[in-house]
PDB file of N, CA and C in Angstrom:
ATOM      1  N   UNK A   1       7.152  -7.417   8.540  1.00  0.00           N
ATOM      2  CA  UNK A   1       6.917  -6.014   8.246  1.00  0.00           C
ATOM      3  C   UNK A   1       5.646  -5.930   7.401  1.00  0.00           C
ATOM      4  N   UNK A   2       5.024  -5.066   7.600  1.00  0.00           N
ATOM      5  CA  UNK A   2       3.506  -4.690   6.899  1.00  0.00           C
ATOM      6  C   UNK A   2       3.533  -3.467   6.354  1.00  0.00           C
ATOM      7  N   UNK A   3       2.654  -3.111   5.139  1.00  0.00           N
ATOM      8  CA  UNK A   3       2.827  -1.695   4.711  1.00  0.00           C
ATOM      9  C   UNK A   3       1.541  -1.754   3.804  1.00  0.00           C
ATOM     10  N   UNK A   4       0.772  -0.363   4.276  1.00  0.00           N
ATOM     11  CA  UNK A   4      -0.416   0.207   3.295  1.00  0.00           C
ATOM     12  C   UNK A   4      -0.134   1.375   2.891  1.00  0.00           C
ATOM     13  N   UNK A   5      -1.120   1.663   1.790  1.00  0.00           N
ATOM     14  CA  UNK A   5      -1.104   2.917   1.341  1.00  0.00           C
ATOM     15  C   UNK A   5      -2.460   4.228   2.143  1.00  0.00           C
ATOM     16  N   UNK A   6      -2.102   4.927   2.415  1.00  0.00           N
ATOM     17  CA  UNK A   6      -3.408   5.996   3.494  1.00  0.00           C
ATOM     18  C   UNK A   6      -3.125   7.074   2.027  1.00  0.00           C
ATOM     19  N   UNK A   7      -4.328   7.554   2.781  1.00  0.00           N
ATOM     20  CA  UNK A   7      -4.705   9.220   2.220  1.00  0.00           C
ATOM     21  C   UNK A   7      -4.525  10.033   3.061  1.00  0.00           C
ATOM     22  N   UNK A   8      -3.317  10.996   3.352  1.00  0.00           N
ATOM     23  CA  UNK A   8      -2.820  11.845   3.901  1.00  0.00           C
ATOM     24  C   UNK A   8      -3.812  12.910   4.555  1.00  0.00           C
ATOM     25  N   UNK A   9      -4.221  13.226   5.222  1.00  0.00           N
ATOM     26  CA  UNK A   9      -5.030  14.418   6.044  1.00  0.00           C
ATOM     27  C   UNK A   9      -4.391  15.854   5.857  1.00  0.00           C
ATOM     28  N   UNK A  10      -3.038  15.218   6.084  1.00  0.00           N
ATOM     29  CA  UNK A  10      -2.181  16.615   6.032  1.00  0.00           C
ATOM     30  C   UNK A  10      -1.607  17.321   4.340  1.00  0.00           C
ATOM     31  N   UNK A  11      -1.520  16.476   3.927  1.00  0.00           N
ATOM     32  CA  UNK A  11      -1.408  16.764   2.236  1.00  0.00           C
ATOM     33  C   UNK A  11      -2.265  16.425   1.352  1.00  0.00           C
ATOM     34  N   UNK A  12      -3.684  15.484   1.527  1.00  0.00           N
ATOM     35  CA  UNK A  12      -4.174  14.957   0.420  1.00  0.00           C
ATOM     36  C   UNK A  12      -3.585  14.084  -0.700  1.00  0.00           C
ATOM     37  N   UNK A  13      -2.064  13.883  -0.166  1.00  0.00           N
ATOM     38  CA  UNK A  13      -1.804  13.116  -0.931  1.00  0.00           C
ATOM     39  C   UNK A  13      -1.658  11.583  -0.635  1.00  0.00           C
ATOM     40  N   UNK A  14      -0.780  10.401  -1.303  1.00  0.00           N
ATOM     41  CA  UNK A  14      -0.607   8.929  -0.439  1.00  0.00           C
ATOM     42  C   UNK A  14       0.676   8.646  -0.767  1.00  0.00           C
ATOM     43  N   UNK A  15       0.797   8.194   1.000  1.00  0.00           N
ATOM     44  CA  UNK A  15       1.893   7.525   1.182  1.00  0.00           C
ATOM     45  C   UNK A  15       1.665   6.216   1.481  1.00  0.00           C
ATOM     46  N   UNK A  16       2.752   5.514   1.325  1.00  0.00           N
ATOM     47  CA  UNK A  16       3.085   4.165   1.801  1.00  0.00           C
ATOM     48  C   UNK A  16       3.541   4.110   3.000  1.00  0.00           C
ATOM     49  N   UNK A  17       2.674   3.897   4.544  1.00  0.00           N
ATOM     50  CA  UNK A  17       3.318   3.479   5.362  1.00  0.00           C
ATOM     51  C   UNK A  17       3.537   1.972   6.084  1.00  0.00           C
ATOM     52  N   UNK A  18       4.658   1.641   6.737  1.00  0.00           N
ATOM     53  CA  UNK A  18       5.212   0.889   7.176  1.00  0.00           C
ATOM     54  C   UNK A  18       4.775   0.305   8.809  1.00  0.00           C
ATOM     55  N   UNK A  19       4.783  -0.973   9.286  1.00  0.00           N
ATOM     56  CA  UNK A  19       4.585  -1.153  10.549  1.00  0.00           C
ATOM     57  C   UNK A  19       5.257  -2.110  10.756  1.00  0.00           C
ATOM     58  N   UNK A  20       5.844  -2.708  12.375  1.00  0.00           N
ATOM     59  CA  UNK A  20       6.380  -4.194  12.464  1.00  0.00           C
ATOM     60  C   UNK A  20       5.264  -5.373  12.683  1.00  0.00           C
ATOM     61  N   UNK A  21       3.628  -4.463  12.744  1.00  0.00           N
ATOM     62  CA  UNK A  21       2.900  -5.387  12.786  1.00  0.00           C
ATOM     63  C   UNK A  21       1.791  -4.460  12.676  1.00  0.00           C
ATOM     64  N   UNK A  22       0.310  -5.133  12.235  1.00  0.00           N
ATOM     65  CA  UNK A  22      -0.857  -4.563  11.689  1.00  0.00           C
ATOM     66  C   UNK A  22      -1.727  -3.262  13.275  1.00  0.00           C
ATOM     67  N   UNK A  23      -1.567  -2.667  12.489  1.00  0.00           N
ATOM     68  CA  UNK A  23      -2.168  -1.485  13.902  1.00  0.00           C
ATOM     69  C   UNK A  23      -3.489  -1.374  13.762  1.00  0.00           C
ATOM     70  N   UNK A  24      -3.748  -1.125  15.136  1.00  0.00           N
ATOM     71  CA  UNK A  24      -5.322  -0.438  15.211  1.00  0.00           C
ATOM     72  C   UNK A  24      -5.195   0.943  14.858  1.00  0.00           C
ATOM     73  N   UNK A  25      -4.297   1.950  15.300  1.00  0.00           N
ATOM     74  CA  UNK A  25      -4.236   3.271  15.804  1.00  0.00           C
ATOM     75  C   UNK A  25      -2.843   3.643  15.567  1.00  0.00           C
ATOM     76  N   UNK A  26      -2.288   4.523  15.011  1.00  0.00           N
ATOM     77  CA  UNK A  26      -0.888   4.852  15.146  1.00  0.00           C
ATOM     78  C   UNK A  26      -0.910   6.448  14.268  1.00  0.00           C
ATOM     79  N   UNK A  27       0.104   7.214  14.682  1.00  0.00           N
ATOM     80  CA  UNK A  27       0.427   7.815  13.989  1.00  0.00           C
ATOM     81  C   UNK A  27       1.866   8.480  12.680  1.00  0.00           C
ATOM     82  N   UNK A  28       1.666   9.270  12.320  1.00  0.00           N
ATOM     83  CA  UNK A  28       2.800   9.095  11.347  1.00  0.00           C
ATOM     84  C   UNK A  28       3.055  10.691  10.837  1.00  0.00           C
ATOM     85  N   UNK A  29       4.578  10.954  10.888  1.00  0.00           N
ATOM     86  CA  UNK A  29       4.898  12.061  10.015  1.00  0.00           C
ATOM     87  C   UNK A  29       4.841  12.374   8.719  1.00  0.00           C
ATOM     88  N   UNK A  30       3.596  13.095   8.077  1.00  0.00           N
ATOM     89  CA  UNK A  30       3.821  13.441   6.580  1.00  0.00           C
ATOM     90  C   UNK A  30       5.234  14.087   6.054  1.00  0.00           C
ATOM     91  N   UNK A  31       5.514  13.180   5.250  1.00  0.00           N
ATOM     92  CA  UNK A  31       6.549  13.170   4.411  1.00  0.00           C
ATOM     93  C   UNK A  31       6.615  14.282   3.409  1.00  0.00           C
ATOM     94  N   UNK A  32       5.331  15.368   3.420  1.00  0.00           N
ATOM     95  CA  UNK A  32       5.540  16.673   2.432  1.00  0.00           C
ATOM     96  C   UNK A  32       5.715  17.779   3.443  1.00  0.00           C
ATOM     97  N   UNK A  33       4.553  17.733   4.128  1.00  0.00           N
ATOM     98  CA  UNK A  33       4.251  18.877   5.451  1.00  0.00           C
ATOM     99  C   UNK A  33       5.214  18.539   6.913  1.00  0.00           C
ATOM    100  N   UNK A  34       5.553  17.502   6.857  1.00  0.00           N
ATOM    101  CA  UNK A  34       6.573  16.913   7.866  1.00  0.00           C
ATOM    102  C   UNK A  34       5.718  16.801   9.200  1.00  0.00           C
ATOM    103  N   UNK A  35       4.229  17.345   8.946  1.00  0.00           N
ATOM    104  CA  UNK A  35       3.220  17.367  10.160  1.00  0.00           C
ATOM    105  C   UNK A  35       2.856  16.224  10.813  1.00  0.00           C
ATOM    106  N   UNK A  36       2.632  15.793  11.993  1.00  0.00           N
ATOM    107  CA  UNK A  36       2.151  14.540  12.586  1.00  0.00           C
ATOM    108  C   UNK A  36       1.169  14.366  12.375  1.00  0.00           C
ATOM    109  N   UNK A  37       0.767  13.093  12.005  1.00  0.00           N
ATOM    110  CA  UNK A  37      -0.964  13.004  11.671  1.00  0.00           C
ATOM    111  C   UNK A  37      -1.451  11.649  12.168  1.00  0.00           C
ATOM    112  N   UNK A  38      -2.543  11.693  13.384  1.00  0.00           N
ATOM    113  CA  UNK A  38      -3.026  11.166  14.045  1.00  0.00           C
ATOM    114  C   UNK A  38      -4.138   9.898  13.236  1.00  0.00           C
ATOM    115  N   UNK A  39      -3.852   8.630  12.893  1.00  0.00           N
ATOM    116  CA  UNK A  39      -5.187   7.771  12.745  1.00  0.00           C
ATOM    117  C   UNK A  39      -5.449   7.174  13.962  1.00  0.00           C
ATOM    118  N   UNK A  40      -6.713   7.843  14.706  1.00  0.00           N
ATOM    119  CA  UNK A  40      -7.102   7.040  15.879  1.00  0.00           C
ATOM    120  C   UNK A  40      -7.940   5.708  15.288  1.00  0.00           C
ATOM    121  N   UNK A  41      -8.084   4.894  14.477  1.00  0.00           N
ATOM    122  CA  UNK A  41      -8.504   3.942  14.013  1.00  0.00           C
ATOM    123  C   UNK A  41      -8.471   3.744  12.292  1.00  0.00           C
ATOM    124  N   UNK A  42      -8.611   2.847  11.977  1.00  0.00           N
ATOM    125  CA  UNK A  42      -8.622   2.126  10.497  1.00  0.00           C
ATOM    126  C   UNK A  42      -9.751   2.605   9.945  1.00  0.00           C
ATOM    127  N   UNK A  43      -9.421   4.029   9.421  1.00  0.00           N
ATOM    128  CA  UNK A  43     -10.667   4.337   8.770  1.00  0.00           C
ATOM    129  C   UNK A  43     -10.316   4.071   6.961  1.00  0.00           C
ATOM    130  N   UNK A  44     -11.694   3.464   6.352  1.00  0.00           N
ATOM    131  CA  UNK A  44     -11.681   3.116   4.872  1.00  0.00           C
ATOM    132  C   UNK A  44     -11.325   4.040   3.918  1.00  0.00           C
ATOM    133  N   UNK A  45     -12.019   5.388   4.844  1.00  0.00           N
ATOM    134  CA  UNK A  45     -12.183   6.439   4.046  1.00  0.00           C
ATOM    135  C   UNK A  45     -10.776   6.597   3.121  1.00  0.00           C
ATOM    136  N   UNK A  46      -9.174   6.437   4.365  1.00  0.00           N
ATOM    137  CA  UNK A  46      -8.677   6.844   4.393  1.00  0.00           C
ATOM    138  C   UNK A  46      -7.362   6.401   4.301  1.00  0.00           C
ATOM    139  N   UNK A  47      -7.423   4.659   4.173  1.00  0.00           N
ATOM    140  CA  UNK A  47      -6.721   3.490   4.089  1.00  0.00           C
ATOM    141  C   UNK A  47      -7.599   2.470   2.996  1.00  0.00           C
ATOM    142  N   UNK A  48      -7.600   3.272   2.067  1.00  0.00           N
ATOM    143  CA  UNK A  48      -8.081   2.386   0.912  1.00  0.00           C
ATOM    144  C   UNK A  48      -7.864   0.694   1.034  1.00  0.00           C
ATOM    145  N   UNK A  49      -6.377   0.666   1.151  1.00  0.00           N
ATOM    146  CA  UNK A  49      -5.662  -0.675   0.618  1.00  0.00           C
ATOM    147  C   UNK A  49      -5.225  -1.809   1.760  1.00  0.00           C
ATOM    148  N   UNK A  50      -5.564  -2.498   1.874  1.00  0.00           N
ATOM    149  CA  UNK A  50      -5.511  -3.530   2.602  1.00  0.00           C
ATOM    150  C   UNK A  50      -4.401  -3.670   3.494  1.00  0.00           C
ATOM    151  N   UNK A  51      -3.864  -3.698   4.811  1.00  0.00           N
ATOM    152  CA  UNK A  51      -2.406  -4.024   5.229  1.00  0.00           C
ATOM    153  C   UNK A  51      -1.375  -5.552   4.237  1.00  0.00           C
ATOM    154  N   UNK A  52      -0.256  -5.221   3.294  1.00  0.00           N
ATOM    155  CA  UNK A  52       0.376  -6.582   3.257  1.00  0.00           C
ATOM    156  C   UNK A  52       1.633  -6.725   3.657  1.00  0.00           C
ATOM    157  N   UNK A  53       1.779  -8.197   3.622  1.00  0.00           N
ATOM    158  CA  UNK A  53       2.982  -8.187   4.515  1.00  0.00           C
ATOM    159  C   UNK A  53       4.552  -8.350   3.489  1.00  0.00           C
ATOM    160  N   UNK A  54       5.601  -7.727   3.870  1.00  0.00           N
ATOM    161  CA  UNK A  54       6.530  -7.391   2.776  1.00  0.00           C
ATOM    162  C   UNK A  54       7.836  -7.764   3.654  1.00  0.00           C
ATOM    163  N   UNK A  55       8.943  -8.479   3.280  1.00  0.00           N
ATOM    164  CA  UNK A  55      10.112  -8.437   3.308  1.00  0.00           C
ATOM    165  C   UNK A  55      11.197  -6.994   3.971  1.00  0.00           C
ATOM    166  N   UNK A  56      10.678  -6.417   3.253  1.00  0.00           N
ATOM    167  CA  UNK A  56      11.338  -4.847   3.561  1.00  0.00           C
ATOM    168  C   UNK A  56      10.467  -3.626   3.640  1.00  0.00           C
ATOM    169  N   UNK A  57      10.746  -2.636   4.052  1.00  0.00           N
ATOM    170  CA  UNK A  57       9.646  -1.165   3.770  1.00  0.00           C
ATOM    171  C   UNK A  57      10.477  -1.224   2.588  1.00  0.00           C
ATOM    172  N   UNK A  58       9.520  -0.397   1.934  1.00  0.00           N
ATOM    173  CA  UNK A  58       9.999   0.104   0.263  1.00  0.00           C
ATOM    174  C   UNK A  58      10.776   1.766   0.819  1.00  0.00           C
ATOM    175  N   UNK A  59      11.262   1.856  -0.356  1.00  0.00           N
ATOM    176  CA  UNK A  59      12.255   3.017  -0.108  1.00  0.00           C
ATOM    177  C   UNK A  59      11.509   4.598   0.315  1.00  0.00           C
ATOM    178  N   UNK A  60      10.428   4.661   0.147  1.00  0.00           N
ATOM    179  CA  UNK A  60       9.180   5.809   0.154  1.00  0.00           C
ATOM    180  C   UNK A  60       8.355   5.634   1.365  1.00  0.00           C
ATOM    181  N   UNK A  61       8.498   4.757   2.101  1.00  0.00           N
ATOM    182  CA  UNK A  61       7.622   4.095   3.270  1.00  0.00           C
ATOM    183  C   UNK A  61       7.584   5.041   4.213  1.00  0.00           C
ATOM    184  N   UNK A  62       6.973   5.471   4.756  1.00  0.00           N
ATOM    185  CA  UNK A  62       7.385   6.065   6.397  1.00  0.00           C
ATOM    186  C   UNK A  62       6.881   5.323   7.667  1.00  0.00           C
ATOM    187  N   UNK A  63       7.970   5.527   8.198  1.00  0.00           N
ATOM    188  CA  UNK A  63       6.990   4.278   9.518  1.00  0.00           C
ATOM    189  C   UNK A  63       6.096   5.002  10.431  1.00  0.00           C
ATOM    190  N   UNK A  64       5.040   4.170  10.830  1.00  0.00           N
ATOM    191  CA  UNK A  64       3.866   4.261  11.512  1.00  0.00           C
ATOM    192  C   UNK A  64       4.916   4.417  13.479  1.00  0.00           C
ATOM    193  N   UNK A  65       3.960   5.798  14.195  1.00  0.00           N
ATOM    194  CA  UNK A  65       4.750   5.596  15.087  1.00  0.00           C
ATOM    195  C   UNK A  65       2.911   5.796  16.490  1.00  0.00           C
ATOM    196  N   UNK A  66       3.435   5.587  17.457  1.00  0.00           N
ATOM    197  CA  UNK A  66       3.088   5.587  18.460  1.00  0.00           C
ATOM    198  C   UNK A  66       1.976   4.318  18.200  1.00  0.00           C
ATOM    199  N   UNK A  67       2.240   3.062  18.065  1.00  0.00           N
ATOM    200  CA  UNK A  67       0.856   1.818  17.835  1.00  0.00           C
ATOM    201  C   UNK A  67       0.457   1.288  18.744  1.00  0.00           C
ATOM    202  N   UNK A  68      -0.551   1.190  18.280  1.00  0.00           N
ATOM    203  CA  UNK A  68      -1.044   0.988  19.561  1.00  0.00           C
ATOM    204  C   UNK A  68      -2.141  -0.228  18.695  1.00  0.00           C
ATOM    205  N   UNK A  69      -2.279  -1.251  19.147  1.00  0.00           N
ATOM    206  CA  UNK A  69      -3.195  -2.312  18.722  1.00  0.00           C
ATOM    207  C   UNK A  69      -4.836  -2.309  18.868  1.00  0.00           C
ATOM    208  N   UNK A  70      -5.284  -1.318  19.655  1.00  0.00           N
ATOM    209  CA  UNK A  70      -6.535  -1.078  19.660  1.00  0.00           C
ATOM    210  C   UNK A  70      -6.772   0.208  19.750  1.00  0.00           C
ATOM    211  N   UNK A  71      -8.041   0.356  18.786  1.00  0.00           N
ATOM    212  CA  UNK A  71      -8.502   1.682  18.378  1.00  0.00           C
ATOM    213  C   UNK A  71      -9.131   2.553  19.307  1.00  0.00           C
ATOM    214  N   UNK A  72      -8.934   3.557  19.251  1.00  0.00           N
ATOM    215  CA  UNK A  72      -9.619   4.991  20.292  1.00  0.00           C
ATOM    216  C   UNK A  72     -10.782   4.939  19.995  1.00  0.00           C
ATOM    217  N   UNK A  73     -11.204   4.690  18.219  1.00  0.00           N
ATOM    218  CA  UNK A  73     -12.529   5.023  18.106  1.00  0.00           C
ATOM    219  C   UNK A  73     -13.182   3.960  17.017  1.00  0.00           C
ATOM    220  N   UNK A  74     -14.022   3.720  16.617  1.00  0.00           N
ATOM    221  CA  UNK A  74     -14.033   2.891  15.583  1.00  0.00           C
ATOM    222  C   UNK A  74     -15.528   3.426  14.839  1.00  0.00           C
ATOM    223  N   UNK A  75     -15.753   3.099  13.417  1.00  0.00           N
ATOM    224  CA  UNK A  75     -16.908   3.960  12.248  1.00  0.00           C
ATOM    225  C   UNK A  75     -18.104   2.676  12.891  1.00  0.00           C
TER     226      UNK A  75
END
């Protein structure tokens, strides 16, 4: 299991999300706005923190959904 921290699009705020393995592309439900929010690639801007790999999701995690291993777009 893997988990970073992003900067939310939809809230400005950060969550911790979760994967069963390191993504190119995935998206994820904000956990304030409950809105879907699309990362078509690993942007810095927006994934500060490095993917690591963890035992468990932490209790705050949300999982990363639709992955896809290669990016739509890349910086």
């Amino acid at each position: 299991m893997w988990e970073t921290r992003i900067t939310c699009e939809a809230c400005n705020g950060a969550h911790t999300i979760c994967s069963e393995s390191i993504p190119r592309a995935f998206e994820y439900d904000c956990p304030t706005t409950r809105q879907r929010v699309n990362m078509p690639f690993r942007d810095p801007a927006r994934m500060p923190d490095p993917w690591t790999e963890v035992d468990a999701p932490g209790a705050d995690s949300t999982t990363a959904l639709s992955i896809e291993m290669h990016g739509r777009f890349e910086i």
